[in-house]
C-alpha atoms as a PDB file:
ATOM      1  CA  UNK A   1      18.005 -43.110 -12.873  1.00  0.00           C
ATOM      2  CA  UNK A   2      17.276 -40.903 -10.324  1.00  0.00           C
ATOM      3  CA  UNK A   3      15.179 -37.593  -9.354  1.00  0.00           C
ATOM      4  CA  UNK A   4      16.883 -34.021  -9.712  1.00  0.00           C
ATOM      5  CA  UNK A   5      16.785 -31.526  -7.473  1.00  0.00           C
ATOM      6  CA  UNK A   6      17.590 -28.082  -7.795  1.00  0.00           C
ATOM      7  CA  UNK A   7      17.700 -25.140  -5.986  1.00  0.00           C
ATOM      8  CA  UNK A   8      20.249 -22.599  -5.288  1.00  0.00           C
ATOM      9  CA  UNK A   9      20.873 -20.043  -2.039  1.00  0.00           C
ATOM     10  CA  UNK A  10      20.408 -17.053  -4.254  1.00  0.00           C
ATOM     11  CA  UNK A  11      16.629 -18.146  -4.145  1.00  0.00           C
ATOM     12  CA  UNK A  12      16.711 -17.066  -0.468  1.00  0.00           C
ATOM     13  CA  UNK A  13      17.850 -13.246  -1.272  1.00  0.00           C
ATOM     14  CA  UNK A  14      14.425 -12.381  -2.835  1.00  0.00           C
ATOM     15  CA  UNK A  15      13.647 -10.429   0.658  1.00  0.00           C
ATOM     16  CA  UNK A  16       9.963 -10.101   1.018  1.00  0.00           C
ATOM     17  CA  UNK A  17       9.797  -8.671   4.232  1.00  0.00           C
ATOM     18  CA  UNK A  18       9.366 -10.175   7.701  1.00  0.00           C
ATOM     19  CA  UNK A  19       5.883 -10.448   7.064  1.00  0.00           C
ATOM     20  CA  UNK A  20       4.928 -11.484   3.939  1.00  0.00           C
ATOM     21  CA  UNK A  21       3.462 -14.947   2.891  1.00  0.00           C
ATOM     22  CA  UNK A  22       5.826 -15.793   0.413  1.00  0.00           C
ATOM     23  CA  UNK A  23       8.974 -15.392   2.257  1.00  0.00           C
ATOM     24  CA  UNK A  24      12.785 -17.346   2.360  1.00  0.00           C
ATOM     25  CA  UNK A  25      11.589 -20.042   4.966  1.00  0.00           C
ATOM     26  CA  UNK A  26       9.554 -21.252   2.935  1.00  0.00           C
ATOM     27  CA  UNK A  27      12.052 -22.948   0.902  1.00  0.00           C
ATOM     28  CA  UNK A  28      14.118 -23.692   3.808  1.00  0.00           C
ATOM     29  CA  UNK A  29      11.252 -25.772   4.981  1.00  0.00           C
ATOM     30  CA  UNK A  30      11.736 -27.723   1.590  1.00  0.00           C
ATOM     31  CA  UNK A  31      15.517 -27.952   2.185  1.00  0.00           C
ATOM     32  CA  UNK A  32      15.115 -29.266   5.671  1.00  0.00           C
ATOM     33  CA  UNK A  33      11.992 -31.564   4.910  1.00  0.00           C
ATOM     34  CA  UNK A  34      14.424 -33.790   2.086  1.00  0.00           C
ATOM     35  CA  UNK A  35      17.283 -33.632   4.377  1.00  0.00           C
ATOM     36  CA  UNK A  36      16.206 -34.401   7.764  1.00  0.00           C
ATOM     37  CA  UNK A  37      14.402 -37.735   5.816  1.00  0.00           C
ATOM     38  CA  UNK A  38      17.520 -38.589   3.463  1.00  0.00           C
ATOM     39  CA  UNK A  39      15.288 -37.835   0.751  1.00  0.00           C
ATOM     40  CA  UNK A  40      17.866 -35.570  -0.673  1.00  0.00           C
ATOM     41  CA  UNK A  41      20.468 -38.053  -0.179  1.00  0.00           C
ATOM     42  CA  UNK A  42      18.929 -40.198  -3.156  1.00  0.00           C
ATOM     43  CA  UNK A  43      18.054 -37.301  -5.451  1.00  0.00           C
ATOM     44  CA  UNK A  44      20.870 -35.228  -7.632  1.00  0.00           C
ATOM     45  CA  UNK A  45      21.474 -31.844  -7.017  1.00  0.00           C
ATOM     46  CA  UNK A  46      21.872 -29.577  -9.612  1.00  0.00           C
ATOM     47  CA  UNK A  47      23.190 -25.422  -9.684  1.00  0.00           C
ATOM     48  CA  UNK A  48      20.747 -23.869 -11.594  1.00  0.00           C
ATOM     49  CA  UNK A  49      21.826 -21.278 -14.321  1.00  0.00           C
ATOM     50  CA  UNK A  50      19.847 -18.145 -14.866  1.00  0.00           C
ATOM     51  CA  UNK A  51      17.378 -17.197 -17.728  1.00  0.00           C
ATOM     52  CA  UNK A  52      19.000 -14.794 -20.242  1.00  0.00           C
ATOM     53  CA  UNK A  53      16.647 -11.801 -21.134  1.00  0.00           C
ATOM     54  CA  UNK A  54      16.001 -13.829 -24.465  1.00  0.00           C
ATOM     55  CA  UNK A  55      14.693 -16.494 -22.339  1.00  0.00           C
ATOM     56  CA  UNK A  56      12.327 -14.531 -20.635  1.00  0.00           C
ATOM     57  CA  UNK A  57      11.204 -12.423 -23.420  1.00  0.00           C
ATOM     58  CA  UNK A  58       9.497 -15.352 -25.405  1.00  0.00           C
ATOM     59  CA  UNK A  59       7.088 -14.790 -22.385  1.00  0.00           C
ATOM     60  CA  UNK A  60       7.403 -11.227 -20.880  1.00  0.00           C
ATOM     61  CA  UNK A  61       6.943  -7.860 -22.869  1.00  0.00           C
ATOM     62  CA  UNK A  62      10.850  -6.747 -23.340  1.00  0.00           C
ATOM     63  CA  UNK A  63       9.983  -3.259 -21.604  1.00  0.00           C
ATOM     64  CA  UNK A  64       8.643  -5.194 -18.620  1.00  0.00           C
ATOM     65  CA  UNK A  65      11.529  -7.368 -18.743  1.00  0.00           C
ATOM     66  CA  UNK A  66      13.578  -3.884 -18.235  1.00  0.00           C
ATOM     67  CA  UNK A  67      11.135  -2.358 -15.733  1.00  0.00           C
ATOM     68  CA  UNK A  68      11.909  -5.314 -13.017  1.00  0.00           C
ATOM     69  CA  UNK A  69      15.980  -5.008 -13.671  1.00  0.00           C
ATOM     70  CA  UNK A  70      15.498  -1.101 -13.346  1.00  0.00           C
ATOM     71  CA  UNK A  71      13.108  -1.269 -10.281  1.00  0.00           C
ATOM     72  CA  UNK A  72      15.251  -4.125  -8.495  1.00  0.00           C
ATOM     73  CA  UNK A  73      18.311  -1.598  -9.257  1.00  0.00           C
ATOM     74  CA  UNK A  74      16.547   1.062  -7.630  1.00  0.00           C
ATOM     75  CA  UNK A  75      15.796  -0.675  -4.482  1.00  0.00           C
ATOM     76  CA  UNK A  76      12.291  -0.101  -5.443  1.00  0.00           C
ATOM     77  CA  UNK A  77       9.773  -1.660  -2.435  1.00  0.00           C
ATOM     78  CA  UNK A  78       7.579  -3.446  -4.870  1.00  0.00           C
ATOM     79  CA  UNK A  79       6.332  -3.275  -8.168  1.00  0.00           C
ATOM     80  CA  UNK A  80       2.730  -3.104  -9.964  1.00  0.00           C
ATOM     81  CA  UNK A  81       1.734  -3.574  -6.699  1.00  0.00           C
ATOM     82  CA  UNK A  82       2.437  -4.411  -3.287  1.00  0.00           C
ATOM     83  CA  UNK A  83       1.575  -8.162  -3.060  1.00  0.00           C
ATOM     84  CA  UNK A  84       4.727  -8.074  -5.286  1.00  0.00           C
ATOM     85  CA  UNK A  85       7.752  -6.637  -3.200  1.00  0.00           C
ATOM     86  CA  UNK A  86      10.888  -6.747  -4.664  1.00  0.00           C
ATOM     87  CA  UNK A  87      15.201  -5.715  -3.357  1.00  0.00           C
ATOM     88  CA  UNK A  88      18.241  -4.850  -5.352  1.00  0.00           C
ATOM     89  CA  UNK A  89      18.805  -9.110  -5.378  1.00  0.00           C
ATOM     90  CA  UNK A  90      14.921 -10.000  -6.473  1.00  0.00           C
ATOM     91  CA  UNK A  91      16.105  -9.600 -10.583  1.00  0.00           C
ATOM     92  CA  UNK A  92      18.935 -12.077 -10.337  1.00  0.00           C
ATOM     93  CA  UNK A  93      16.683 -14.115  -8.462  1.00  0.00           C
ATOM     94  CA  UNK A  94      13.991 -14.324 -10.559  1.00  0.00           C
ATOM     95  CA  UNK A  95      16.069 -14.932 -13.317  1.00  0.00           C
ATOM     96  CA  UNK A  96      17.920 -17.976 -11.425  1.00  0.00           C
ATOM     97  CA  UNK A  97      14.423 -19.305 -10.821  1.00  0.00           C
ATOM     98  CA  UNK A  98      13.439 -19.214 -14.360  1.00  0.00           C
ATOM     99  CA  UNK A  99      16.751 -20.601 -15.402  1.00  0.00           C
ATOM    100  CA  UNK A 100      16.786 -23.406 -12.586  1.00  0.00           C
ATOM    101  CA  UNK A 101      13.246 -25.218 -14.456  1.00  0.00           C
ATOM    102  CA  UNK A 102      15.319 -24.576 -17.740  1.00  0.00           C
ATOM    103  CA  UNK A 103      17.974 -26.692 -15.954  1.00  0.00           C
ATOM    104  CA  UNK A 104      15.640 -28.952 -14.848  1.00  0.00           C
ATOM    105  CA  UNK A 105      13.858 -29.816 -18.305  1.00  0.00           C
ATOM    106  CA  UNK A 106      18.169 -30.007 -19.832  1.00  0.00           C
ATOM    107  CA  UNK A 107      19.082 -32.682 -17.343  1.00  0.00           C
ATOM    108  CA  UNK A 108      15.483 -34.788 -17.787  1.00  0.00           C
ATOM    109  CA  UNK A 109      15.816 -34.460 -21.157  1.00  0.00           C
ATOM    110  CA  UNK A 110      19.438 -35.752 -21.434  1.00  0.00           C
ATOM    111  CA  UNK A 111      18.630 -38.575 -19.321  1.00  0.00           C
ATOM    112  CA  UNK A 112      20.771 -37.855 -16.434  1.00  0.00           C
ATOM    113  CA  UNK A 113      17.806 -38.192 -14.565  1.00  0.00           C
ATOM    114  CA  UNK A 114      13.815 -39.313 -14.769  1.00  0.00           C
ATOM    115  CA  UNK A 115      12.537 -36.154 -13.270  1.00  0.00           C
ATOM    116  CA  UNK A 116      13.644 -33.242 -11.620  1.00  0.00           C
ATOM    117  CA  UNK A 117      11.830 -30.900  -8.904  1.00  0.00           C
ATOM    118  CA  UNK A 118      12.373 -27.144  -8.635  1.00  0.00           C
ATOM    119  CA  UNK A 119      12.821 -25.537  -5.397  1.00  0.00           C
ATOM    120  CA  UNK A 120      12.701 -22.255  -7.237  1.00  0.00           C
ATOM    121  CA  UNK A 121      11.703 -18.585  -5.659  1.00  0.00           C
ATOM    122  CA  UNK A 122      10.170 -15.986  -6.751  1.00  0.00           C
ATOM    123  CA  UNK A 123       7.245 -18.208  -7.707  1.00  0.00           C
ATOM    124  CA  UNK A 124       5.463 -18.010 -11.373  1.00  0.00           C
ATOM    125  CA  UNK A 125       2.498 -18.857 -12.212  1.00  0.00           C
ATOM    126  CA  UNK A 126       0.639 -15.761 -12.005  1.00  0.00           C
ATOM    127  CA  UNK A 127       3.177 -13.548 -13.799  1.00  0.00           C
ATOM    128  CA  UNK A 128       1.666 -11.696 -17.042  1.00  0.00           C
ATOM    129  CA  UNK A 129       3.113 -11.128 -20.329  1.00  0.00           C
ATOM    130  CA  UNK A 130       3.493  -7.038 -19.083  1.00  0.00           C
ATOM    131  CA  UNK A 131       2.828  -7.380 -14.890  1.00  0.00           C
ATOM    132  CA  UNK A 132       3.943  -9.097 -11.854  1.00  0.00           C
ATOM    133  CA  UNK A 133       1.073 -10.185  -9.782  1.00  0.00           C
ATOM    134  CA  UNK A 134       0.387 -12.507  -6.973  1.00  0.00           C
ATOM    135  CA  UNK A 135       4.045 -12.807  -5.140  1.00  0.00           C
ATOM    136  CA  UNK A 136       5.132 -13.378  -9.402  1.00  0.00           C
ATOM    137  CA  UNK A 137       7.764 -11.578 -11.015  1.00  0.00           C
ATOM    138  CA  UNK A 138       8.749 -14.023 -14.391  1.00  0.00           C
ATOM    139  CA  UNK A 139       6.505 -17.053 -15.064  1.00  0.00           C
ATOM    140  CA  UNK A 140       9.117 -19.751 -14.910  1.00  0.00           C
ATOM    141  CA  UNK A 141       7.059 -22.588 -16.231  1.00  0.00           C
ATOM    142  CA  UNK A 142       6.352 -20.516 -19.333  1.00  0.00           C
ATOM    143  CA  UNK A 143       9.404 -19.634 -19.507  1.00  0.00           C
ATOM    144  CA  UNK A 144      10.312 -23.116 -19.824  1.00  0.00           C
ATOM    145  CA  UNK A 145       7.783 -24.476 -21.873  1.00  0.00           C
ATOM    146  CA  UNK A 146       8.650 -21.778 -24.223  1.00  0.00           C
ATOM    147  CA  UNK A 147      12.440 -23.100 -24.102  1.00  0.00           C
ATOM    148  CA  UNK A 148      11.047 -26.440 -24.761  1.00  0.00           C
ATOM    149  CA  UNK A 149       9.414 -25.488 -28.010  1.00  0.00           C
ATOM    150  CA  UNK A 150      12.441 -23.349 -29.164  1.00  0.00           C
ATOM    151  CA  UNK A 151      15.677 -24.943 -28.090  1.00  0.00           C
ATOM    152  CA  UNK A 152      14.688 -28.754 -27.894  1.00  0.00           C
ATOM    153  CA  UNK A 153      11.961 -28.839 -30.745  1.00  0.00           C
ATOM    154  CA  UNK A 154       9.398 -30.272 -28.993  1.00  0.00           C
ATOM    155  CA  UNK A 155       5.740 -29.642 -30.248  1.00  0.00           C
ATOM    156  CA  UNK A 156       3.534 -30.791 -27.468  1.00  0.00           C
ATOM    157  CA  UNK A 157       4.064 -30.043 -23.997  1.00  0.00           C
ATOM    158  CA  UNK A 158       1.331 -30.218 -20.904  1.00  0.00           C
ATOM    159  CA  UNK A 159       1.406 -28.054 -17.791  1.00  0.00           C
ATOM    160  CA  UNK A 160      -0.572 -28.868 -15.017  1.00  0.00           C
ATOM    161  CA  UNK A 161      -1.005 -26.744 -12.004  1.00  0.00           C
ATOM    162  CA  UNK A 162      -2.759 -27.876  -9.014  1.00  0.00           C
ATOM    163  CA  UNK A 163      -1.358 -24.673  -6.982  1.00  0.00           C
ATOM    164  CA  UNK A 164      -4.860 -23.576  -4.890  1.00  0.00           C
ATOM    165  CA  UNK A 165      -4.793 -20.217  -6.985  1.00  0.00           C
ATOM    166  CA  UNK A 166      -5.632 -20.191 -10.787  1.00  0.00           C
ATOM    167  CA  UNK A 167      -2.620 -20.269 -12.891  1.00  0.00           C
ATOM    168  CA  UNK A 168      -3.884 -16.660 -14.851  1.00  0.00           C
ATOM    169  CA  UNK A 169      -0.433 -15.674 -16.047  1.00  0.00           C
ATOM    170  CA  UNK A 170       0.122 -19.545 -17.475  1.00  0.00           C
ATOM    171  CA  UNK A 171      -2.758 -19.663 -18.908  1.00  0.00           C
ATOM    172  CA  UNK A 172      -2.796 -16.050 -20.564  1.00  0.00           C
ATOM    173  CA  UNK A 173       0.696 -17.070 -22.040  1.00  0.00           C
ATOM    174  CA  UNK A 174      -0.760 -20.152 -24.468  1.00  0.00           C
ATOM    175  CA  UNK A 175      -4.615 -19.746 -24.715  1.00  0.00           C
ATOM    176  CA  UNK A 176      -4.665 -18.849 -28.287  1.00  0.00           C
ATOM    177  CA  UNK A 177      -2.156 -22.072 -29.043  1.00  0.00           C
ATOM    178  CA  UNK A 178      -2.642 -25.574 -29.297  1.00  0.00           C
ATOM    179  CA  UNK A 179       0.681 -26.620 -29.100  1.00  0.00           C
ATOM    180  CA  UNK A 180       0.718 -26.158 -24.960  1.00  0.00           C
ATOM    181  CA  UNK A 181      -2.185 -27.853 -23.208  1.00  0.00           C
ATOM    182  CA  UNK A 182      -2.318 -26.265 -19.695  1.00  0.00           C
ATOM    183  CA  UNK A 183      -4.648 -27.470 -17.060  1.00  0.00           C
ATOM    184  CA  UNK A 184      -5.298 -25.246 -13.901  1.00  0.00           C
ATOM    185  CA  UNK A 185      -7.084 -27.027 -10.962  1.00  0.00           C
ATOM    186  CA  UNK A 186      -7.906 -24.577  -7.929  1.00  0.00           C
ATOM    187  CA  UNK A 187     -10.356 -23.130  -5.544  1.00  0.00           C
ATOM    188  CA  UNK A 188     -13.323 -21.332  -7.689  1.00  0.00           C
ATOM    189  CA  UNK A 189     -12.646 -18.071  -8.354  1.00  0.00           C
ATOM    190  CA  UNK A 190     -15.726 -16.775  -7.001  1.00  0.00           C
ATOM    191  CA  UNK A 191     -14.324 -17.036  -3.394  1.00  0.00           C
ATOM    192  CA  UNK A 192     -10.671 -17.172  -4.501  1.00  0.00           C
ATOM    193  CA  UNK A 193      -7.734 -14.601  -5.685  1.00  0.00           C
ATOM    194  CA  UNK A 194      -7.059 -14.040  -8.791  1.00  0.00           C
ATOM    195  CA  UNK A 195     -10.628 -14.782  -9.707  1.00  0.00           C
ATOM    196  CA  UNK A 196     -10.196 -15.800 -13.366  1.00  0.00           C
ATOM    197  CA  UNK A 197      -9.803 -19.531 -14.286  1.00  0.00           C
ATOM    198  CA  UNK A 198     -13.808 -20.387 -14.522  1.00  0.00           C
ATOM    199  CA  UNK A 199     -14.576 -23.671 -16.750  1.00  0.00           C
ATOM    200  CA  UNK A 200     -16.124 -21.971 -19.359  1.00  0.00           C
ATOM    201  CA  UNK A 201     -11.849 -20.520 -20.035  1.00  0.00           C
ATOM    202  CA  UNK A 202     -10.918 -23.070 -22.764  1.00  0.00           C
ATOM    203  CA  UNK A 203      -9.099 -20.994 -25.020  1.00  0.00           C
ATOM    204  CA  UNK A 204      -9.363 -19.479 -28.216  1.00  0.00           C
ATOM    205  CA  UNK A 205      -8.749 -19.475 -31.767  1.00  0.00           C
ATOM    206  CA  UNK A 206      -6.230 -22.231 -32.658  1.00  0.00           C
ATOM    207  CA  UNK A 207      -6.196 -22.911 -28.687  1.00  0.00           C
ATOM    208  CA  UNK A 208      -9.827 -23.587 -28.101  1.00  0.00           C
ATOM    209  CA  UNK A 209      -9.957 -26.637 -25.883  1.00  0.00           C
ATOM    210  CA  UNK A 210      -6.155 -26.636 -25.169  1.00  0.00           C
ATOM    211  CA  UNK A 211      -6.729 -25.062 -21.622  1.00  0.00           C
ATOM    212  CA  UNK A 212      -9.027 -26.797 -18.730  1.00  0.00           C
ATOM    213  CA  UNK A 213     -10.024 -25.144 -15.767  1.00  0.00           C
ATOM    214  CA  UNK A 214     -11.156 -27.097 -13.052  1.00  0.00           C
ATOM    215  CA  UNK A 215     -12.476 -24.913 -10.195  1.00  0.00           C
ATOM    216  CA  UNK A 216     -12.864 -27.098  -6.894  1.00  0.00           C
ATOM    217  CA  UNK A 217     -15.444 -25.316  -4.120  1.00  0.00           C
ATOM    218  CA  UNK A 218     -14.563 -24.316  -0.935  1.00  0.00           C
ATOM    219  CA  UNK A 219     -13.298 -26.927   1.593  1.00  0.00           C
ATOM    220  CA  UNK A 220     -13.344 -29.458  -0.852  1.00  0.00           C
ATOM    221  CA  UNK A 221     -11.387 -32.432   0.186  1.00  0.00           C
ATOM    222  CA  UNK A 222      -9.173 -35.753  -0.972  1.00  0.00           C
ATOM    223  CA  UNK A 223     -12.279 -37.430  -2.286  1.00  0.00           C
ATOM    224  CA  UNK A 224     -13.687 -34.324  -4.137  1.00  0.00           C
ATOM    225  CA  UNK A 225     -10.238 -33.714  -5.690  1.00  0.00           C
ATOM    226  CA  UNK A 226      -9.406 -37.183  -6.922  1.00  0.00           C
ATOM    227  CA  UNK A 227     -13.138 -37.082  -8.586  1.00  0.00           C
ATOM    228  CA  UNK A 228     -11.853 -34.232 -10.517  1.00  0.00           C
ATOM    229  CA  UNK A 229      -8.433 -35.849 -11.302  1.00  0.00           C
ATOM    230  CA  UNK A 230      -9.284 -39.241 -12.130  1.00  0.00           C
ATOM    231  CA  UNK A 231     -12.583 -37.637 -14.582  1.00  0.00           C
ATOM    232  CA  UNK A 232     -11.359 -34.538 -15.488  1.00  0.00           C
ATOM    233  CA  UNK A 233      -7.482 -33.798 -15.490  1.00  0.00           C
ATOM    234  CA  UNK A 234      -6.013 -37.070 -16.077  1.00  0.00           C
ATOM    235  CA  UNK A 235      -8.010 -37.961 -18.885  1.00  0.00           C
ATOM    236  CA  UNK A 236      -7.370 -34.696 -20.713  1.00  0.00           C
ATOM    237  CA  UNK A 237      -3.610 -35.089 -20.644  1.00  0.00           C
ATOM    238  CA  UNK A 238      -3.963 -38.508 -22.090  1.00  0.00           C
ATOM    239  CA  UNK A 239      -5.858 -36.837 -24.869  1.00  0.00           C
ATOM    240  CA  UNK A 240      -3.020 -34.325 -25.751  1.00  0.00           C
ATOM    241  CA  UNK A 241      -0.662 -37.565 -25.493  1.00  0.00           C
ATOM    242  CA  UNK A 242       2.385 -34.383 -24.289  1.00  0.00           C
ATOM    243  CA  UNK A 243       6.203 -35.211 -25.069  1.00  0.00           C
ATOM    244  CA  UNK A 244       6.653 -33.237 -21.646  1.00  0.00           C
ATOM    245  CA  UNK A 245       4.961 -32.704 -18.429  1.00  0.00           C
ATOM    246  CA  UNK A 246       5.555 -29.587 -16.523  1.00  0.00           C
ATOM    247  CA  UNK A 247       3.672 -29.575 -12.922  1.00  0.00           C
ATOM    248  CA  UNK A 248       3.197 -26.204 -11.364  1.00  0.00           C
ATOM    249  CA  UNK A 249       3.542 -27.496  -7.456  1.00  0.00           C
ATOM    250  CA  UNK A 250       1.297 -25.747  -5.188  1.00  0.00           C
ATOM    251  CA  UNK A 251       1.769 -26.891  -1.182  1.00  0.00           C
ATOM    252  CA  UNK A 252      -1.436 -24.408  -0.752  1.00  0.00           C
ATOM    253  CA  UNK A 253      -4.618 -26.854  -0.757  1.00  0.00           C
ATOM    254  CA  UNK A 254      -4.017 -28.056   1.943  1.00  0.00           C
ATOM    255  CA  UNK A 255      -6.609 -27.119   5.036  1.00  0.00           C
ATOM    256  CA  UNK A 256      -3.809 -25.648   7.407  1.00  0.00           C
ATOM    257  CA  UNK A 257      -3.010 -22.978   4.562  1.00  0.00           C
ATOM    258  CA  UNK A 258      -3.684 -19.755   5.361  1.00  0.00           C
ATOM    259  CA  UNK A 259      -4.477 -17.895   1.928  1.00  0.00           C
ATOM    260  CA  UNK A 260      -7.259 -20.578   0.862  1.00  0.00           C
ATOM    261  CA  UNK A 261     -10.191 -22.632   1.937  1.00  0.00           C
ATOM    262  CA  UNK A 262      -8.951 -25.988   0.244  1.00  0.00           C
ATOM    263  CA  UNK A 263      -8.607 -29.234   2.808  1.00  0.00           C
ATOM    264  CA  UNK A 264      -6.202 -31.644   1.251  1.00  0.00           C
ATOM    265  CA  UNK A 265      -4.050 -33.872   3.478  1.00  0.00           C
ATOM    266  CA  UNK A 266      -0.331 -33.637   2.213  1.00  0.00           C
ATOM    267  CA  UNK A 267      -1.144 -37.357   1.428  1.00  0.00           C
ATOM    268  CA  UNK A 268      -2.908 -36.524  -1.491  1.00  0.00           C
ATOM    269  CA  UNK A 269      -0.169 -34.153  -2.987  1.00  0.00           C
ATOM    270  CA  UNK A 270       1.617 -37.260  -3.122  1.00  0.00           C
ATOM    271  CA  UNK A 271      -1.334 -39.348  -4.765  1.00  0.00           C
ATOM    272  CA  UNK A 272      -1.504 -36.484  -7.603  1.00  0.00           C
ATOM    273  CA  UNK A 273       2.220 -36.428  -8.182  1.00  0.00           C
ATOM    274  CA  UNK A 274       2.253 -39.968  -8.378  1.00  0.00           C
ATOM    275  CA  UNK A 275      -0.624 -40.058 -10.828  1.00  0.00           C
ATOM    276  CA  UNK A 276       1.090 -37.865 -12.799  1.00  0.00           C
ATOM    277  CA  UNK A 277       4.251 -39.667 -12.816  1.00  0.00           C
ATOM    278  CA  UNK A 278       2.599 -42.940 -13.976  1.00  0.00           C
ATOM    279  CA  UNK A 279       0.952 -40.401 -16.927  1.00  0.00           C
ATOM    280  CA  UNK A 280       4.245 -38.854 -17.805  1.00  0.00           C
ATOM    281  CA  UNK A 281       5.343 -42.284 -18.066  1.00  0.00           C
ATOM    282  CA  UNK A 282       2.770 -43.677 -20.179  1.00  0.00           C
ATOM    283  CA  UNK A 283       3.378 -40.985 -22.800  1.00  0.00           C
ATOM    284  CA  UNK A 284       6.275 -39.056 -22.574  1.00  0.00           C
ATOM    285  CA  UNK A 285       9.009 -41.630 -21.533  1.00  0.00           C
ATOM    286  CA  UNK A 286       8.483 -40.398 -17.649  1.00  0.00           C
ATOM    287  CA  UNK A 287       9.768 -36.868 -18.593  1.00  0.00           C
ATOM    288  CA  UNK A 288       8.300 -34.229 -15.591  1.00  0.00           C
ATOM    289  CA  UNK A 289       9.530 -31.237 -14.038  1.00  0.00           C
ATOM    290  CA  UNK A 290       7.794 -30.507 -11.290  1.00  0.00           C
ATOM    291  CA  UNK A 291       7.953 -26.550 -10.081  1.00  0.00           C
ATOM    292  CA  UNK A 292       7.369 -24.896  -6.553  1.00  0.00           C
ATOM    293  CA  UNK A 293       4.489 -22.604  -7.195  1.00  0.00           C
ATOM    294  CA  UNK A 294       2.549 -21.544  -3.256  1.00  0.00           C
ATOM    295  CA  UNK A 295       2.248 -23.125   0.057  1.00  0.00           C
ATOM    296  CA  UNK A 296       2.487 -20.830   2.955  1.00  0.00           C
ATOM    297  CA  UNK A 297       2.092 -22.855   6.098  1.00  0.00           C
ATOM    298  CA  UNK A 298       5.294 -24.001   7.199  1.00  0.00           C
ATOM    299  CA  UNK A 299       4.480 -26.968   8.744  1.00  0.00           C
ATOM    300  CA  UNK A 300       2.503 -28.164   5.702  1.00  0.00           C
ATOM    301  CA  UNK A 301       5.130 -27.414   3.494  1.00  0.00           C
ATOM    302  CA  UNK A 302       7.376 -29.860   5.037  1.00  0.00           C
ATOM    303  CA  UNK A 303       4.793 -32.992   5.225  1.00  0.00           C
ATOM    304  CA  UNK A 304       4.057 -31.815   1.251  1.00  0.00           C
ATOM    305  CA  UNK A 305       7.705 -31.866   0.357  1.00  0.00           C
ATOM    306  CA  UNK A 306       7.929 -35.032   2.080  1.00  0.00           C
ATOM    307  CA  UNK A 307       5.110 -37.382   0.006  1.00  0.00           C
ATOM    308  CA  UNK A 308       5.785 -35.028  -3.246  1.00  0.00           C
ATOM    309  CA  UNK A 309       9.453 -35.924  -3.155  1.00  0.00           C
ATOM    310  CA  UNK A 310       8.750 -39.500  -2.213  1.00  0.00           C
ATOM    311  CA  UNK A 311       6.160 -40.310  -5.440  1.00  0.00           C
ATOM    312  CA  UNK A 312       9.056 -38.163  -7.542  1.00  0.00           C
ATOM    313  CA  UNK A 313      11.319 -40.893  -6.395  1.00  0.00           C
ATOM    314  CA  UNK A 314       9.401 -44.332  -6.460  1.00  0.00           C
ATOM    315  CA  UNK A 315       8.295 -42.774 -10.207  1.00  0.00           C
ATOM    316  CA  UNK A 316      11.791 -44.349 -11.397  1.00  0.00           C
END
C-alpha cells in the first residue's frame, strides 16, 4: 500500500492578506517540496470532499457554524479577531479542509492506503467549540475524530499534536471524555501563544488523564524533544492502545520559525513521524492521518515536508 495525499486548490483561496503568517505559499511550499523530490509521484492523491454543517457541528456551536458562512458572505475582514482574517471563499475552504482529513481517515480506513497526509488550509487546532482563534476557523482534526466515533464506530482514537503552539481548541473539544486521548507537545505557555496547555491540564470528569500536555522550554532542541517523546508521549499512546492515530503536523519547532523559540532540525520531524508510524503500527494496524497544523518559514516548510513525507512513506 501506499501513502495518501490530499489537498485541493480551493485550499489556496483562503486569502489572508499579503502579510500574514499563515498565508497560500505556505502550502505551495508543500506542493513543490513532494514534487520537485518525486515524493508525490509514489503517494496517491486524493480530491477532498467538504464537511457538511452536520460534520462540523459535532464540534462547533451551530450559531458559530452560521456566523463564519454569514461573515465569509459578507466579505467580512476577519472574525473574533484579527489574527483570524477571513474572504467570501474562506467558508468553503474551511469546510474542504475539514472534509479533506474526513477523506483522509475514509481511504486509510478502507485500505486503499496505509496512511494519508493532509495538506489542508485554514489550519485547526486552535478552533473553539464557539470562536476562531489563532489563524483557526473549524478544528479539522476534531472534526474528524468526531466522524470517527460516529460514522465508523470506533471507540478509541489518539491525537497527537506536536504543532509548537498548544492545541487549546483540541483539547477543549474532548477533556471531559475518555474515549479521545489527545496529547499536545509545545513551547510552555508561559513564553508562548495561546498560553494554556500547562501539565497540570489532564482533563476532567470521565476524561481525567485522557489529555497530556507536554510543555518543552524555550530553545529546546532534538535531544530535549526526543527525552519527552521517548518518556512521555510515546508511552502514553501505548497505554490508550488507540484504533486510530490522528497527528496534528506542526512545521513550527523548528529554530528558523518565526512565531516560536523552538530549535528542531526538520530531521527530527521526520524521527517523530516515524516513531509514530511504528506506534500506529503496533496498535492500530498502521492507521494515521497526519494533518498540516503551523509552520511559517518557507524554507523550513519544504525540508519538513520533505523527511515528514519520507517516514509517511518508508512506514508501509
Amino acid at each position: 500500500m501506499a501513502t495518501g495525499f490530499i489537498y485541493d486548490e480551493l485550499y489556496l483561496s483562503h486569502n489572508t492578506g499579503p502579510s500574514h503568517p499563515e498565508r497560500p505559499d505556505r502550502l505551495r511550499a508543500v506542493t513543490m517540496a513532494l514534487q520537485e523530490t518525486g515524493l508525490m509521484d509514489d503517494m496517491v492523491k486524493y480530491a477532498p470532499r467538504p464537511a457538511s454543517k452536520e460534520d462540523v457541528a459535532r464540534v462547533h456551536d451551530e450559531r458559530y457554524v452560521q456566523r463564519v458562512f454569514e461573515l465569509c458572505a459578507e466579505g467580512k475582514p476577519w472574525i473574533d479577531t484579527v489574527d483570524c482574517p477571513i474572504c467570501p471563499e474562506s467558508y468553503d475552504a474551511a469546510l474542504l479542509a475539514a472534509g479533506g482529513v474526513m477523506t483522509g481517515c475514509d481511504k486509510v480506513l478502507s485500505g486503499e492506503v496505509t496512511n494519508a497526509f493532509c495538506a489542508v488550509r485554514p489550519p485547526g487546532h486552535h478552533a473553539e467549540h464557539d470562536k476562531a482563534m489563532g489563524f483557526c476557523l473549524f478544528n479539522n482534526v476534531a472534526v474528524a475524530a468526531e466522524y470517527l466515533r460516529h460514522e465508523h464506530g470506533l471507540e478509541r482514537i489518539a491525537i497527537i499534536d506536536f504543532d509548537v503552539h498548544h492545541a487549546n481548541g483540541t483539547q477543549h473539544s474532548f477533556e471531559e471524555r475518555d474515549d479521545i486521548l489527545v496529547i499536545s507537545l509545545h513551547e510552555h505557555p508561559q513564553f508562548l501563544y495561546p498560553g494554556t496547555g500547562y501539565e497540570h491540564e489532564t482533563g476532567s470528569r470521565a476524561g481525567d488523564g485522557y489529555t497530556l500536555n507536554v510543555p518543552m522550554l524555550p530553545h529546546s532542541d532534538d535531544d530535549t524533544y526526543k527525552q519527552a517523546f521517548d518518556e512521555k508521549v510515546l508511552p502514553k499512546i501505548e497505554q490508550f492502545k488507540p484504533q486510530f492515530m490522528l497527528v496534528s503536523t506542526g512545521f513550527d519547532p523548528v529554530r528558523e520559525d518565526p512565531l516560536a523559540h523552538i530549535n528542531l532540525t526538520c530531521e527530527y520531524i521526520g524521527t517523530m513521524t516515524a516513531q509514530l508510524a511504528d506506534t500506529a503500527r503496533e496498535h492500530c494496524e498502521s492507521r494515521m492521518v497526519s494533518v498540516l497544523e503551523g509552520g511559517y518559514h518557507l524554507e523550513s516548510v519544504v525540508g519538513c515536508t520533505i523527511t515528514h513525507g519520507t517516514a509517511l512513506l518508508e512506514a508501509e
